[in-house]
C-alpha atoms as a PDB file:
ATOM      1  CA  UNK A   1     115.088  71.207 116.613  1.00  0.00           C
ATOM      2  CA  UNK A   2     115.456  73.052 119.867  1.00  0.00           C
ATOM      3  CA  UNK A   3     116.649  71.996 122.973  1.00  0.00           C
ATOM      4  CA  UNK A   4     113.247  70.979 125.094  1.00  0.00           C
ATOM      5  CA  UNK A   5     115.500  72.540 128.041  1.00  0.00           C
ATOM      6  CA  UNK A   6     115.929  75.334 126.503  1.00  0.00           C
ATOM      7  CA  UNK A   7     113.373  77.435 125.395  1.00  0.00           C
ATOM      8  CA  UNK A   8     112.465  80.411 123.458  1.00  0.00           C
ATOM      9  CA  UNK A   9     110.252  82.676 122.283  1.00  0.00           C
ATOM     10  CA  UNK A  10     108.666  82.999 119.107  1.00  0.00           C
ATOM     11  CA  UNK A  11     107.505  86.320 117.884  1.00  0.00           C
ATOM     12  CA  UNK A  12     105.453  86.444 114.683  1.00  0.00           C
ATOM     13  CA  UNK A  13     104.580  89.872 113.448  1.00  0.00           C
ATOM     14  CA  UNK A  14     103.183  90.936 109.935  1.00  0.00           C
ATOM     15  CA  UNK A  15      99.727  92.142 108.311  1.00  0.00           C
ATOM     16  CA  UNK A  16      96.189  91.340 109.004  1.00  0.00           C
ATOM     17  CA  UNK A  17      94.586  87.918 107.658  1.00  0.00           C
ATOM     18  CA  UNK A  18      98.248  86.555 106.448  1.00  0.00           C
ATOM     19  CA  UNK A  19      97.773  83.846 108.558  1.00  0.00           C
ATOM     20  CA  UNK A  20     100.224  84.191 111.756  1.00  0.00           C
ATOM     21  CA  UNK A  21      97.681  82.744 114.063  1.00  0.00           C
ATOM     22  CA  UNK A  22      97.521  79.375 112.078  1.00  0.00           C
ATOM     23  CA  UNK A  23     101.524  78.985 111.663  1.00  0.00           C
ATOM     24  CA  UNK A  24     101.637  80.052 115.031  1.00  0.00           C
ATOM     25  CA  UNK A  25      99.034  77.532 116.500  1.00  0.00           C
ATOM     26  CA  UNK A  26     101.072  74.872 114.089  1.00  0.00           C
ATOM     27  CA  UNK A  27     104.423  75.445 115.072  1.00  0.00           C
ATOM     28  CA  UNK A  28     103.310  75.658 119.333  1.00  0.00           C
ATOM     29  CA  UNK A  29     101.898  72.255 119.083  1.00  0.00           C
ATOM     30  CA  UNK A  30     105.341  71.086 117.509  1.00  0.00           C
ATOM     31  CA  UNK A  31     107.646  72.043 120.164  1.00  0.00           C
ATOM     32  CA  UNK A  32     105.077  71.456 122.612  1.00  0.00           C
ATOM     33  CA  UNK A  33     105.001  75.417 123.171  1.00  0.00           C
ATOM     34  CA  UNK A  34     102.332  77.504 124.675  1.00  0.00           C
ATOM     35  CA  UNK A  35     100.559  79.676 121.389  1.00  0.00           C
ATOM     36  CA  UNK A  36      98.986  83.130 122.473  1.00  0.00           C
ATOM     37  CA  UNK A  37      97.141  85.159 120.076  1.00  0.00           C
ATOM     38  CA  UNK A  38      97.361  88.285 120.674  1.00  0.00           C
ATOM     39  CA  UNK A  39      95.092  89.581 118.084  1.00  0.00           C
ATOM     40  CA  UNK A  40      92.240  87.334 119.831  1.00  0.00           C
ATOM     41  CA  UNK A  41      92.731  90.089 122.926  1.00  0.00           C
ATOM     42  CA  UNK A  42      92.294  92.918 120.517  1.00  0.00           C
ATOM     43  CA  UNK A  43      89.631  91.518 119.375  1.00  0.00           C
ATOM     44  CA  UNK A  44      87.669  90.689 122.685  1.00  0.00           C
ATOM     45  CA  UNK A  45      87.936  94.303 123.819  1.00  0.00           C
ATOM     46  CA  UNK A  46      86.653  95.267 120.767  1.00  0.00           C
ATOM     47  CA  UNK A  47      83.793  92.717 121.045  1.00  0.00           C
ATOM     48  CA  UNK A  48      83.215  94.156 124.707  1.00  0.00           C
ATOM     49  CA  UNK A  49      83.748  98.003 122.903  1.00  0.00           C
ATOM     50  CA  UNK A  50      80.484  97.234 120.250  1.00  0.00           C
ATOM     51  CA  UNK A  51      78.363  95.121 123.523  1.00  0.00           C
ATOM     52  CA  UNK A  52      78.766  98.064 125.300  1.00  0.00           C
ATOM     53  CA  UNK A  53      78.308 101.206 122.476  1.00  0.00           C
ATOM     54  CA  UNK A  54      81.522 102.342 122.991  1.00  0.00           C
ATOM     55  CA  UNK A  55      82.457 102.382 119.169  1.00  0.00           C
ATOM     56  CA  UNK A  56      80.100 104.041 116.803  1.00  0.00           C
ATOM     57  CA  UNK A  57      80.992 104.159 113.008  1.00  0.00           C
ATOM     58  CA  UNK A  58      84.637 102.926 113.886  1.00  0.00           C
ATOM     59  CA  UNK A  59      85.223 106.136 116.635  1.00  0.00           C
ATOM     60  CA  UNK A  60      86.203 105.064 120.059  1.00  0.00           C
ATOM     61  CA  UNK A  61      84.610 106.605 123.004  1.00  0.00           C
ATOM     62  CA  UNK A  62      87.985 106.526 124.667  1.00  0.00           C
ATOM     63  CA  UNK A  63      87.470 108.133 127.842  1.00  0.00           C
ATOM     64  CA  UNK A  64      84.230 105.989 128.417  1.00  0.00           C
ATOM     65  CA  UNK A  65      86.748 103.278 127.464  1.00  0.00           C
ATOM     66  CA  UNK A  66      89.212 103.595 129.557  1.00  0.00           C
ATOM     67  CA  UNK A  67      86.915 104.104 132.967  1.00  0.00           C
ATOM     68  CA  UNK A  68      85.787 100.472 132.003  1.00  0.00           C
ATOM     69  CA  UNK A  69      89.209  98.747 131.438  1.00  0.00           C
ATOM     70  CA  UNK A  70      89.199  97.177 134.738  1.00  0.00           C
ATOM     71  CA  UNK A  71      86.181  95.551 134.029  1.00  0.00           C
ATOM     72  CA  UNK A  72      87.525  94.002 131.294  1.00  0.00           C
ATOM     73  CA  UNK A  73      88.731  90.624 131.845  1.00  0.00           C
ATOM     74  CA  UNK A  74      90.395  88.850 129.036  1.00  0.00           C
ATOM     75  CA  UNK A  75      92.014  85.559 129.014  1.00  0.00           C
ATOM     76  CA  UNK A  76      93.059  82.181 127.726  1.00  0.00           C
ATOM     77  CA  UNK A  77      91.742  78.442 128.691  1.00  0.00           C
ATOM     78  CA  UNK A  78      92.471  75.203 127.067  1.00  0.00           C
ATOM     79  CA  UNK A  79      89.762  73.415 124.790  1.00  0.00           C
ATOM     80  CA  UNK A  80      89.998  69.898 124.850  1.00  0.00           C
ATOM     81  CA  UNK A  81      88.083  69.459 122.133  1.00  0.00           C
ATOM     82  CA  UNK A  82      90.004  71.586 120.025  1.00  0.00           C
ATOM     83  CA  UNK A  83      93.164  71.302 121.890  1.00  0.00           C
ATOM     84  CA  UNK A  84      93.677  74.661 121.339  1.00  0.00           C
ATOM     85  CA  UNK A  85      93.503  77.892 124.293  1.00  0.00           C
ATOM     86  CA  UNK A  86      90.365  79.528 123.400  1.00  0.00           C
ATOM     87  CA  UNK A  87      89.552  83.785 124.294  1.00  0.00           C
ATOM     88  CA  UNK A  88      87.158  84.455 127.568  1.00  0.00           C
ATOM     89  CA  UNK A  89      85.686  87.637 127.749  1.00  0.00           C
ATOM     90  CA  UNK A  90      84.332  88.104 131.196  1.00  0.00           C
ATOM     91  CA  UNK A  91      83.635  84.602 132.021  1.00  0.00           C
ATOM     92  CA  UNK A  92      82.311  84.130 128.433  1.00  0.00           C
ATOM     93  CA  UNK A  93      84.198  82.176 125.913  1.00  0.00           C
ATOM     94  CA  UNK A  94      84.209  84.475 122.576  1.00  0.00           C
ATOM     95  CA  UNK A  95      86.603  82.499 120.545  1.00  0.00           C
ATOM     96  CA  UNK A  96      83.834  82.192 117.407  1.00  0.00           C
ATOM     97  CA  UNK A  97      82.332  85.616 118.009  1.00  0.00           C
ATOM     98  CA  UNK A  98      85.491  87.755 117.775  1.00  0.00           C
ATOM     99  CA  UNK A  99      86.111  86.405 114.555  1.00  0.00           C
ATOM    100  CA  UNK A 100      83.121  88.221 112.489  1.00  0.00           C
ATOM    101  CA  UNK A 101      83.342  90.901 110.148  1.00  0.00           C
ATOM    102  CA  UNK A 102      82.196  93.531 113.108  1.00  0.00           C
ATOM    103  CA  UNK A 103      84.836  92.797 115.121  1.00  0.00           C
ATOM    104  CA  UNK A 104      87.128  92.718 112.126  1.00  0.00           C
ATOM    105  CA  UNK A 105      85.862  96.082 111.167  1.00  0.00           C
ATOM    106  CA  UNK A 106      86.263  98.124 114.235  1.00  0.00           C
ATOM    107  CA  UNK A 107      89.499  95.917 115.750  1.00  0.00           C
ATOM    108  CA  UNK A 108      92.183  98.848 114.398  1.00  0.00           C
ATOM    109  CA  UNK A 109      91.111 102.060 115.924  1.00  0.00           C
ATOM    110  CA  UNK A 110      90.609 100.006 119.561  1.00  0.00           C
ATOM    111  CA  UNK A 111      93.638  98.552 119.231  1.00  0.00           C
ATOM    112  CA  UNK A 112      95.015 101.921 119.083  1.00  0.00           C
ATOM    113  CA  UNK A 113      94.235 102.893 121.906  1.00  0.00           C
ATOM    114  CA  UNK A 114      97.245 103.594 124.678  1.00  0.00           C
ATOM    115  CA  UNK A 115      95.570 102.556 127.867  1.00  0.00           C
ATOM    116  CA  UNK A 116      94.321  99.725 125.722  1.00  0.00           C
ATOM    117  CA  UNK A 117      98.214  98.590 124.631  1.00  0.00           C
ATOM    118  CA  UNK A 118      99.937  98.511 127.938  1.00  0.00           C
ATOM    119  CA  UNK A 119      96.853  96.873 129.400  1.00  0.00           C
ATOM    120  CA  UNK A 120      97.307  93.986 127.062  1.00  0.00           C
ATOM    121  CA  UNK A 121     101.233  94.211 126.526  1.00  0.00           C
ATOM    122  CA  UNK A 122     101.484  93.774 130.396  1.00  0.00           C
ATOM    123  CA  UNK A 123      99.207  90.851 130.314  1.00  0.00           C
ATOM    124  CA  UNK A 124     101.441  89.338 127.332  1.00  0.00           C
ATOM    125  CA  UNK A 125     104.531  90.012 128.926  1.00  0.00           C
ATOM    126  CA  UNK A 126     103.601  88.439 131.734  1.00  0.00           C
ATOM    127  CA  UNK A 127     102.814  85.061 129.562  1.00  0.00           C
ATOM    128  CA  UNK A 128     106.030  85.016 128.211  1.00  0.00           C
ATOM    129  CA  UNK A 129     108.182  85.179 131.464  1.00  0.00           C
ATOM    130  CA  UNK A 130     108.800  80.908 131.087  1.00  0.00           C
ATOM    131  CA  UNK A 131     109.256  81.795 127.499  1.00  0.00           C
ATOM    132  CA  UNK A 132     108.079  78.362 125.457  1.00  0.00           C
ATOM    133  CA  UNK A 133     106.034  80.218 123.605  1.00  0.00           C
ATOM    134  CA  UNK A 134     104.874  81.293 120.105  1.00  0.00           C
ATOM    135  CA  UNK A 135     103.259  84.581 119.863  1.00  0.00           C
ATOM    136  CA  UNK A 136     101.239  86.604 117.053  1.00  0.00           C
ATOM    137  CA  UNK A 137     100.611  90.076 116.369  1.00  0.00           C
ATOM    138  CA  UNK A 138     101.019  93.285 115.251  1.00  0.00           C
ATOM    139  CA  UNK A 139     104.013  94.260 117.624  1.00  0.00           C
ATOM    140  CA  UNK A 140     105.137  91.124 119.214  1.00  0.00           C
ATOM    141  CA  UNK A 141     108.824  91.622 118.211  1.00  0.00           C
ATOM    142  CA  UNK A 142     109.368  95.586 118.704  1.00  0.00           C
ATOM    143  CA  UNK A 143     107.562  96.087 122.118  1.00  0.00           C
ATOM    144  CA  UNK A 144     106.518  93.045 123.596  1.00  0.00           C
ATOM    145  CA  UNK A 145     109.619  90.999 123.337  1.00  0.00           C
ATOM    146  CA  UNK A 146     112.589  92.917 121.637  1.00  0.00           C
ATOM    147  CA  UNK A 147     114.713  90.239 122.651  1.00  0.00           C
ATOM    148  CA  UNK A 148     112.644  87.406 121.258  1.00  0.00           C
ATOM    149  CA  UNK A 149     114.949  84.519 120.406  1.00  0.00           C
ATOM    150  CA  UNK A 150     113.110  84.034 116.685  1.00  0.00           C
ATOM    151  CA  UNK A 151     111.202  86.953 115.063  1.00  0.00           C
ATOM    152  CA  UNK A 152     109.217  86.605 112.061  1.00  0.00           C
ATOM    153  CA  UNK A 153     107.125  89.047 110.059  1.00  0.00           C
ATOM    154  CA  UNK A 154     104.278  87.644 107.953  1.00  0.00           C
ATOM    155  CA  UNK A 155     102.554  89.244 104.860  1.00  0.00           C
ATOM    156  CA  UNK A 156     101.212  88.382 101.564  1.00  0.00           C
ATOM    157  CA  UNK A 157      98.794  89.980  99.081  1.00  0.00           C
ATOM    158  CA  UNK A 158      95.924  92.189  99.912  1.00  0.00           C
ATOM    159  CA  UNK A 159      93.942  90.032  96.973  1.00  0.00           C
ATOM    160  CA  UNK A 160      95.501  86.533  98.860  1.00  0.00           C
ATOM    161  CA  UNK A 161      94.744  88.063 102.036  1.00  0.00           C
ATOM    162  CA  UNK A 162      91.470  88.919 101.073  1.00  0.00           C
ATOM    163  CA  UNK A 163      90.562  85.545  99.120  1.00  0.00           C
ATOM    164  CA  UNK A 164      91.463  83.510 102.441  1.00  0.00           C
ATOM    165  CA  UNK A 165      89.828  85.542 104.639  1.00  0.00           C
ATOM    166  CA  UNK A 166      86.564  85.259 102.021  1.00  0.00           C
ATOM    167  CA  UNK A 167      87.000  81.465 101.650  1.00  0.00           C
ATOM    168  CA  UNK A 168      87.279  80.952 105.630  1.00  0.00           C
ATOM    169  CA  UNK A 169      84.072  83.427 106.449  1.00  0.00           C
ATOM    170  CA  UNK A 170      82.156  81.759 103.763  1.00  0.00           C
ATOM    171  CA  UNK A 171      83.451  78.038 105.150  1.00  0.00           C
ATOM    172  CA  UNK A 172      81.664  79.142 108.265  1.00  0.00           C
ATOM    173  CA  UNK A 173      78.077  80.041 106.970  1.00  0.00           C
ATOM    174  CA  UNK A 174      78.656  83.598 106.556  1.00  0.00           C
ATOM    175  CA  UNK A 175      77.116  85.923 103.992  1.00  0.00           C
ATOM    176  CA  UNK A 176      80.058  88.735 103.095  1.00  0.00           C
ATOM    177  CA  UNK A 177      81.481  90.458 100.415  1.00  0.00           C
ATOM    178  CA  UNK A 178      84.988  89.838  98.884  1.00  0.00           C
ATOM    179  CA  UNK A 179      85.360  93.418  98.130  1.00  0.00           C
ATOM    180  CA  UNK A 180      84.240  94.536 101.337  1.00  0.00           C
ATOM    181  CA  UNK A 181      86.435  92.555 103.058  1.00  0.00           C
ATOM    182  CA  UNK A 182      89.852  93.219 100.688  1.00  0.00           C
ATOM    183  CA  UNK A 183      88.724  97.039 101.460  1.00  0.00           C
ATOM    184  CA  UNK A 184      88.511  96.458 105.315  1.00  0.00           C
ATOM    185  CA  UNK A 185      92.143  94.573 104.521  1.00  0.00           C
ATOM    186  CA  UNK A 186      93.910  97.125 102.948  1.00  0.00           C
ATOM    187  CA  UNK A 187      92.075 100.090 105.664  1.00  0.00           C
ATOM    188  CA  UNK A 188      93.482  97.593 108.457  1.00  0.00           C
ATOM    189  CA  UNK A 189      96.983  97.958 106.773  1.00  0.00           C
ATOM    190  CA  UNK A 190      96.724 101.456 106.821  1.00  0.00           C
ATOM    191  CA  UNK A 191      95.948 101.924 110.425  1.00  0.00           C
ATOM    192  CA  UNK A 192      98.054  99.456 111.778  1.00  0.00           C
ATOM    193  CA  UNK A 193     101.322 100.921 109.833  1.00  0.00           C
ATOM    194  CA  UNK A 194     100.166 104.837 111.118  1.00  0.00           C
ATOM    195  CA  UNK A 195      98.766 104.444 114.407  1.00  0.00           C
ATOM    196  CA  UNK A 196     100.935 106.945 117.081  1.00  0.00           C
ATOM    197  CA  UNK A 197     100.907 103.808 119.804  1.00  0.00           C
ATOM    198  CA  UNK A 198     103.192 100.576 118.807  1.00  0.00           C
ATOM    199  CA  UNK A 199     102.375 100.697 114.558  1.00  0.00           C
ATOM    200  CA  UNK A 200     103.566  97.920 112.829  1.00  0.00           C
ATOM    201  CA  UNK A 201     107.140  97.652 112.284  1.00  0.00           C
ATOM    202  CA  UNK A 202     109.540  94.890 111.034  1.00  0.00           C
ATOM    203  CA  UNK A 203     112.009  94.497 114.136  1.00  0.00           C
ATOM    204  CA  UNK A 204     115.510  95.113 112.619  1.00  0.00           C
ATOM    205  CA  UNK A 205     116.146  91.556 113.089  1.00  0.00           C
ATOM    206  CA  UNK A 206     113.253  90.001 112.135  1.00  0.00           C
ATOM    207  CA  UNK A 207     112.816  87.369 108.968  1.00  0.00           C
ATOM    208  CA  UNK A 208     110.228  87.761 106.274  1.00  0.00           C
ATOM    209  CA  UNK A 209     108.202  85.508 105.056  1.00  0.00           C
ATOM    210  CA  UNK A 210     105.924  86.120 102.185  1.00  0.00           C
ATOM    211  CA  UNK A 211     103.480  83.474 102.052  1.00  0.00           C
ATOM    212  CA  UNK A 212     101.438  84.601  98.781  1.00  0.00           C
ATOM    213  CA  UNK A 213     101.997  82.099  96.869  1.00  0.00           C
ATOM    214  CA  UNK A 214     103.271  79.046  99.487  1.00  0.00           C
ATOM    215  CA  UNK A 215     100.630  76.611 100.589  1.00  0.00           C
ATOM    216  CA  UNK A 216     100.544  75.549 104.806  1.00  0.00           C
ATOM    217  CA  UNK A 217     102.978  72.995 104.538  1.00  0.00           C
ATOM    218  CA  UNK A 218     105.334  75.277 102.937  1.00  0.00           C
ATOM    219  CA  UNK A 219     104.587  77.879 105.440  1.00  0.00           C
ATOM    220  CA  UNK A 220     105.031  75.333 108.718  1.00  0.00           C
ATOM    221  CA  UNK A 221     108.563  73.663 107.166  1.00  0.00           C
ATOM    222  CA  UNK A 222     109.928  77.755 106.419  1.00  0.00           C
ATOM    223  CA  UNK A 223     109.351  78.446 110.290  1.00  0.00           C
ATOM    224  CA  UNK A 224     110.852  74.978 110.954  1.00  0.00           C
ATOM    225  CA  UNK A 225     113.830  75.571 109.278  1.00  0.00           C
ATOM    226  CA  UNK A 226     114.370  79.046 110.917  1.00  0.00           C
ATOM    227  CA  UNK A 227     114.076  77.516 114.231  1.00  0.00           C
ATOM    228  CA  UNK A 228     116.682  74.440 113.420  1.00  0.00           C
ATOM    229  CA  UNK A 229     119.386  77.289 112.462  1.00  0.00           C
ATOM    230  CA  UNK A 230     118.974  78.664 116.044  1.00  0.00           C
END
């Protein structure tokens, strides 16, 4: 395991709804690290983006956008009843909101978004300066931390992608569609891989981990492992 004195930082990269957030979460509370989800910031702009009509059939009013950026506040606090650092939108804690399919659906093309990026990468960076951290997203290891001690990229299936993401919606009381969802999957993949600002990229140095077919356990010991070679 790694020297408590020492610390690092953890960058997990890979594809939408492959479940980086959960290894992530998993793998923070084992080495007593701080985990950030970065996605959960996308995702609260983009919450703030459909409060506010400034995304209409997934097109971003950006200019309107960006002459409201500094009213957007976005930021972590602990849970104790989860134990886990929950997203706060404005004073507002969103952490069950940002997670429907509305947010899902229109989270790409905001997250595209320049002014958007460096708003957020900024905000990241400046999380990471103690490093102790585990961090998820879409370009944690190319442009947030290049020099990230551990980078992983994350994908699986679009089917396994979509069946989990199906199971956990329908887990919470929601009424969606598996092929709607595998479709907004695959889209999501498409957009994140072709966006012009910070598309998602393997760092050179990064390790992959397919997880179609390995169940959480499997998953957490992989990551594990990785870490005791360092």
């Amino acid at each position: 395991m790694t020297d408590t004195n020492h610390k690092i930082i953890i960058a997990i990269d890979g594809h939408s709804s492959c479940g980086k957030s959960t290894v992530a979460r998993e793998i923070a509370s084992k080495l007593n690290y701080i985990f950030i989800d970065t996605g959960a910031m996308y995702r609260a702009v983009t919450l703030y983006c459909l409060r506010n009509k400034l995304i209409n059939n997934g097109l971003v009013d950006i200019p309107k956008l960006n002459t409201n950026l500094d009213k957007i506040k976005v930021y972590f606090r602990f849970n104790p009843q989860t134990s886990h650092n929950d997203i706060w939108l404005n004073g507002e804690n969103v952490e069950e909101e940002i997670r429907l399919l509305a947010v899902s659906q229109n989270v790409s093309p905001v997250a595209a978004v320049a002014e958007v990026r460096h708003l957020l990468v900024a905000l990241q960076q400046e999380m990471g300066k103690s490093k102790g951290i585990v961090m998820d997203g879409r370009d944690i290891g190319t442009v947030v931390f290049p020099d990230a001690e551990l980078k992983i990229y994350m994908t699986a299936q679009p089917d396994v992608r979509a069946k989990r993401r199906y199971d956990e919606l329908i887990a919470k009381g929601e009424h969606v569609s598996y092929d709607e969802i595998k479709a907004n999957i695959i889209e999501r993949d498409r957009y994140d891989e072709n966006r012009k600002e910070s598309p998602l990229r393997k760092a050179a140095d990064a390790i992959v981990l397919d997880n179609s077919l390995m169940t959480p356990e499997e998953q957490l010991d992989w990551v594990l492992s990785q870490i005791n070679k360092l």
